[in-house]
N, C-alpha and C. Protein backbone atom coordinates (compact mmCIF):
# COMPACT_ATOMS: atom_id res chain seq x y z
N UNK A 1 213.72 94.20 115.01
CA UNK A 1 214.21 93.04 115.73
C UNK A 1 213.80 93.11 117.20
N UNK A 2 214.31 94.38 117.85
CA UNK A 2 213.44 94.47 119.23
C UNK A 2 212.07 93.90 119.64
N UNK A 3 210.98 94.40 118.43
CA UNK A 3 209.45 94.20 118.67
C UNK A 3 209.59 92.59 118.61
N UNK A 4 210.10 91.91 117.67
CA UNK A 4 209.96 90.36 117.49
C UNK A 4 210.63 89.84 118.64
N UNK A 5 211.80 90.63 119.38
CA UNK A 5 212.22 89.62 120.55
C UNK A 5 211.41 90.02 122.09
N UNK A 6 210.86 90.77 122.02
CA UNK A 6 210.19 91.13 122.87
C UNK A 6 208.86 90.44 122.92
N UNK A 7 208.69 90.08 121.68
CA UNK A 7 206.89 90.09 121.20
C UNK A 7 206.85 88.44 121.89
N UNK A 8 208.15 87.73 121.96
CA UNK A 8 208.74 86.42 121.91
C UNK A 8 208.23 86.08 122.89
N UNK A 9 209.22 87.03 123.54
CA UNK A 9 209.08 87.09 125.57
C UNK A 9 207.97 87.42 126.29
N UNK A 10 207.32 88.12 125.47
CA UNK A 10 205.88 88.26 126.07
C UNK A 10 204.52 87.80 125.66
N UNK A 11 204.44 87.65 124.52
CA UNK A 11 203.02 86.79 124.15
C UNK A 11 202.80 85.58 124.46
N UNK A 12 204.09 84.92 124.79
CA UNK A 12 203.29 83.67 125.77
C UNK A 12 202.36 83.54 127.23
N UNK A 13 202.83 84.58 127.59
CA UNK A 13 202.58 85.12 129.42
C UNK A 13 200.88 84.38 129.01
N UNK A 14 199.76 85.86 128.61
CA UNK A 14 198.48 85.08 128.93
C UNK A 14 198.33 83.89 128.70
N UNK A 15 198.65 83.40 127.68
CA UNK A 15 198.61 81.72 127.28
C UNK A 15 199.12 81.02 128.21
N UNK A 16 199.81 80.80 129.26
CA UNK A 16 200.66 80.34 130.45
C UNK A 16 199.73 80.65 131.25
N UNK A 17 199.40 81.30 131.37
CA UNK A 17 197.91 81.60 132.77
C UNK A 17 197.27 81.00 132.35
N UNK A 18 196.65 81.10 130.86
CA UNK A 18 195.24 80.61 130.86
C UNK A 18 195.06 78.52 131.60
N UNK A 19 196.75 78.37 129.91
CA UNK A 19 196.88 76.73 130.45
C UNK A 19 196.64 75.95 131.44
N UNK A 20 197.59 77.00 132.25
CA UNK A 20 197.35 76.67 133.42
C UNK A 20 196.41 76.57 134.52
N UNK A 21 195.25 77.41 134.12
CA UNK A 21 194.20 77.27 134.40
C UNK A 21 193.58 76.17 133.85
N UNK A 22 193.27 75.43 133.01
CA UNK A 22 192.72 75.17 132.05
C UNK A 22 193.81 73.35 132.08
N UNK A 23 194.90 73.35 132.89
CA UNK A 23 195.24 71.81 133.30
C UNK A 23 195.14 71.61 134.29
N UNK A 24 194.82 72.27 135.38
CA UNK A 24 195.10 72.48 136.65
C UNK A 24 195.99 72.66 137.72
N UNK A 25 197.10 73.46 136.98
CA UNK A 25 198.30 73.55 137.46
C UNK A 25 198.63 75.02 137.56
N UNK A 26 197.73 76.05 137.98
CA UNK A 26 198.04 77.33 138.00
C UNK A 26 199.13 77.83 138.68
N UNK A 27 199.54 76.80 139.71
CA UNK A 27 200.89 78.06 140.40
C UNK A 27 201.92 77.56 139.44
N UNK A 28 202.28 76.50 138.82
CA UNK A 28 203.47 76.08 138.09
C UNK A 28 203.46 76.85 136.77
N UNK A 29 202.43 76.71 136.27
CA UNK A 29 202.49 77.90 134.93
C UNK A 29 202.51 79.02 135.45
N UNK A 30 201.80 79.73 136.71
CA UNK A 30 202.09 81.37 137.27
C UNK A 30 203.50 81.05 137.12
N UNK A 31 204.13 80.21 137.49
CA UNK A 31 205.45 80.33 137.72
C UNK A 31 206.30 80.90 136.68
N UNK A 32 205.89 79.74 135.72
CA UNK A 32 206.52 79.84 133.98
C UNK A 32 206.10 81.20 133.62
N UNK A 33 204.93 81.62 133.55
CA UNK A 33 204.50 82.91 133.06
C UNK A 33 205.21 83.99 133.80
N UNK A 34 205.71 83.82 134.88
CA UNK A 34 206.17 85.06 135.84
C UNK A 34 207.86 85.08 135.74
N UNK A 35 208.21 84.19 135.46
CA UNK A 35 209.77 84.30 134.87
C UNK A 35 210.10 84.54 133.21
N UNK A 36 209.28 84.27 132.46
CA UNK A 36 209.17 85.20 131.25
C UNK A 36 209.02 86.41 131.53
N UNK A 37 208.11 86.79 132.16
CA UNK A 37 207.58 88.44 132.38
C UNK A 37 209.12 88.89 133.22
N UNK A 38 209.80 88.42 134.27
CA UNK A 38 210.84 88.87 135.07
C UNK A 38 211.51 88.85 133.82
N UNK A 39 212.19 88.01 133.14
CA UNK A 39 213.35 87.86 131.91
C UNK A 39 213.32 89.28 130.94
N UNK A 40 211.62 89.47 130.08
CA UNK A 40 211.83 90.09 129.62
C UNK A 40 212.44 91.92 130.35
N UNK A 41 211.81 91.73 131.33
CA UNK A 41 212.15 92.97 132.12
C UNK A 41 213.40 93.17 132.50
N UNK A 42 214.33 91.72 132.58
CA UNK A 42 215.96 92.06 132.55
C UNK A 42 216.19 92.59 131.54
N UNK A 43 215.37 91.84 130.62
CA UNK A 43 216.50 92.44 129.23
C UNK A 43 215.79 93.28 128.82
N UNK A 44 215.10 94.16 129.25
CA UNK A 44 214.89 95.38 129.23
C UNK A 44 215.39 96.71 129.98
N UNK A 45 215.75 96.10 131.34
CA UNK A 45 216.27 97.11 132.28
C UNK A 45 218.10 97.02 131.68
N UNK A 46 218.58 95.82 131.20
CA UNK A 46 219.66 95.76 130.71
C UNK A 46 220.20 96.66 129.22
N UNK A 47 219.25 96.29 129.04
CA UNK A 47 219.31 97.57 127.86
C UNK A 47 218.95 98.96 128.01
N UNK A 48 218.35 99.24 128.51
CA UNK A 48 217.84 100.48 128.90
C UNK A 48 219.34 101.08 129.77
N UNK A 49 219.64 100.53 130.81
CA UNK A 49 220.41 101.00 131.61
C UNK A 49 222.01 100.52 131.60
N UNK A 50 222.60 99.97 130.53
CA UNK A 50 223.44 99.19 130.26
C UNK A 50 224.37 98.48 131.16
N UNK A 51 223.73 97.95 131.77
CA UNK A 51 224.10 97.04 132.45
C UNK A 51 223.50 97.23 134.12
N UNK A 52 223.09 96.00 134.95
CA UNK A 52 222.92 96.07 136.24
C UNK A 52 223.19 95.64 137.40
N UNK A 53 224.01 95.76 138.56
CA UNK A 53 224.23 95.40 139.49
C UNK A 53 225.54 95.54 139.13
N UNK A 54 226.26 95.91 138.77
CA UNK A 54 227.95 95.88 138.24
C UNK A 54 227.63 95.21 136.71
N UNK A 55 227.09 94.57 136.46
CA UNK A 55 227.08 93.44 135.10
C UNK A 55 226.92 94.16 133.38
N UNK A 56 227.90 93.60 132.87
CA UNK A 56 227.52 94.54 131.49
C UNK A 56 226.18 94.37 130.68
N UNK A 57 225.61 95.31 129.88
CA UNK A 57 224.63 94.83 129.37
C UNK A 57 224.75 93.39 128.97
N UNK A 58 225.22 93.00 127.99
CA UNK A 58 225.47 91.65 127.57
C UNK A 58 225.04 91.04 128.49
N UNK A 59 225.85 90.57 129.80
CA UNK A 59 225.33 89.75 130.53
C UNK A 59 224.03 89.81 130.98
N UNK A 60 223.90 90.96 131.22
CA UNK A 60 222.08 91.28 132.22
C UNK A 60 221.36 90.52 130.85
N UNK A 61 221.32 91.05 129.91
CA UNK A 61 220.36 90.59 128.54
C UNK A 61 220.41 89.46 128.49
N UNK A 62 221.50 88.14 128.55
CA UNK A 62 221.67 86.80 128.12
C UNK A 62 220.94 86.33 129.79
N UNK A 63 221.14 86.82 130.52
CA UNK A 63 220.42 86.15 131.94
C UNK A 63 219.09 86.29 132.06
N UNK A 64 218.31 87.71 131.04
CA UNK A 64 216.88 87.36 130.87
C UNK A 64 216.65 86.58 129.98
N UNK A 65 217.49 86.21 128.82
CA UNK A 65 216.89 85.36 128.19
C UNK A 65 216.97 84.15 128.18
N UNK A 66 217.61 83.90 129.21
CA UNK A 66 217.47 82.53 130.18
C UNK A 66 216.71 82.11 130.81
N UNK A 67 215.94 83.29 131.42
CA UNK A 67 214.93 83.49 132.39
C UNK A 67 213.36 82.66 131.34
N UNK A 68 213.44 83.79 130.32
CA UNK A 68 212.40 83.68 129.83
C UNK A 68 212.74 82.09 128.83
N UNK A 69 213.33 81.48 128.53
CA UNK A 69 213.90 79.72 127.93
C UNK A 69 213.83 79.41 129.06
N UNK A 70 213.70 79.43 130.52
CA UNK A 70 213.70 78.70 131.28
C UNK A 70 212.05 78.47 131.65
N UNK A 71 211.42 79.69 132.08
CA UNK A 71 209.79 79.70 131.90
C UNK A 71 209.14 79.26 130.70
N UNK A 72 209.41 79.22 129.13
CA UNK A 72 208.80 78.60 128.02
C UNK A 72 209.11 77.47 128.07
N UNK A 73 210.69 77.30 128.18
CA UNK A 73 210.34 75.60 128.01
C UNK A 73 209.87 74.53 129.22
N UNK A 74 210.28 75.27 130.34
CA UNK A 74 209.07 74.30 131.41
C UNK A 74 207.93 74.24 131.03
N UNK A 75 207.17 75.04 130.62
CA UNK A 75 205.96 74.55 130.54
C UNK A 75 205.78 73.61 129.52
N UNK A 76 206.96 73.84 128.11
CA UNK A 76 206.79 72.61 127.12
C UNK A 76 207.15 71.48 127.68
N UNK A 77 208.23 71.66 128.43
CA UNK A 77 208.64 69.82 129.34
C UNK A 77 206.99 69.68 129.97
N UNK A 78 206.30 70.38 130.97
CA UNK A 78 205.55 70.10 131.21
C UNK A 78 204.07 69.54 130.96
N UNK A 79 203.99 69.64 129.61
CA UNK A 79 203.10 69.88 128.52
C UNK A 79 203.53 67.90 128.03
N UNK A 80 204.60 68.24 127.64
CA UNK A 80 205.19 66.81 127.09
C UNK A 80 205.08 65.69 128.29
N UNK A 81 205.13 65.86 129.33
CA UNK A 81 205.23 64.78 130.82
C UNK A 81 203.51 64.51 131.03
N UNK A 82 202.98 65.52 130.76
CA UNK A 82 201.30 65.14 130.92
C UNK A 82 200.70 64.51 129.70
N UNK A 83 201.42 64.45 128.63
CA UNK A 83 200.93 63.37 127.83
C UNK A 83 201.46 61.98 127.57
N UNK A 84 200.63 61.11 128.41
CA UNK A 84 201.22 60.08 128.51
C UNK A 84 201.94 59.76 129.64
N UNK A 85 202.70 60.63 130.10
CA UNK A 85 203.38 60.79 131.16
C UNK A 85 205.10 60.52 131.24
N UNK A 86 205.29 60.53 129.82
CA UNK A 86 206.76 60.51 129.54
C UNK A 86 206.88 61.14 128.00
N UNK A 87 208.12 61.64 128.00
CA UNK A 87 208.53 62.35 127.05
C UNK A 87 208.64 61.47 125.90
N UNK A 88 208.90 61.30 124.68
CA UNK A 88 209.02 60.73 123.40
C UNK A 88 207.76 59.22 123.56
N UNK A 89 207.21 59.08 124.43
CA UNK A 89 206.79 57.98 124.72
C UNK A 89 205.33 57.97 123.55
């Protein structure tokens, strides 16, 4: 289960660079790609070290994986707004 949630959090990263290269929007996908990469590293340092800054594991872990749903799905909102230029449209 680890390798698959990890594998989650991180195999999007190059694909987020490349896109972004490749729509012309490299700092906004660096962006997306660089808060996945930060996320998974919470919830890695959260586990590893059970917990950080005072915070129990639990929490440190659910705040990277916020991190990293917050960097994947921007780029899908973003993805969806450049076609067409509205969502369901």
């Amino acid at each position: 289960v680890a390798v698959s949630a990890y594998a989650w959090m991180l195999l999007p990263v190059p694909a987020l660079v490349r896109t972004g290269r490749a729509v012309g929007a490299t700092r906004r996908y660096l962006a997306f790609a660089v808060l996945s990469t930060v996320g998974a590293g919470v919830v890695l340092a959260g586990t590893l070290s059970g917990g950080v800054l005072g915070l129990d594991a639990t929490t440190v872990t659910l705040v990277g994986v916020a991190l990293v749903a917050l960097g994947q799905t921007g780029s899908v909102v973003d993805a969806a707004l450049r076609n067409d230029g509205a969502l369901g449209a």
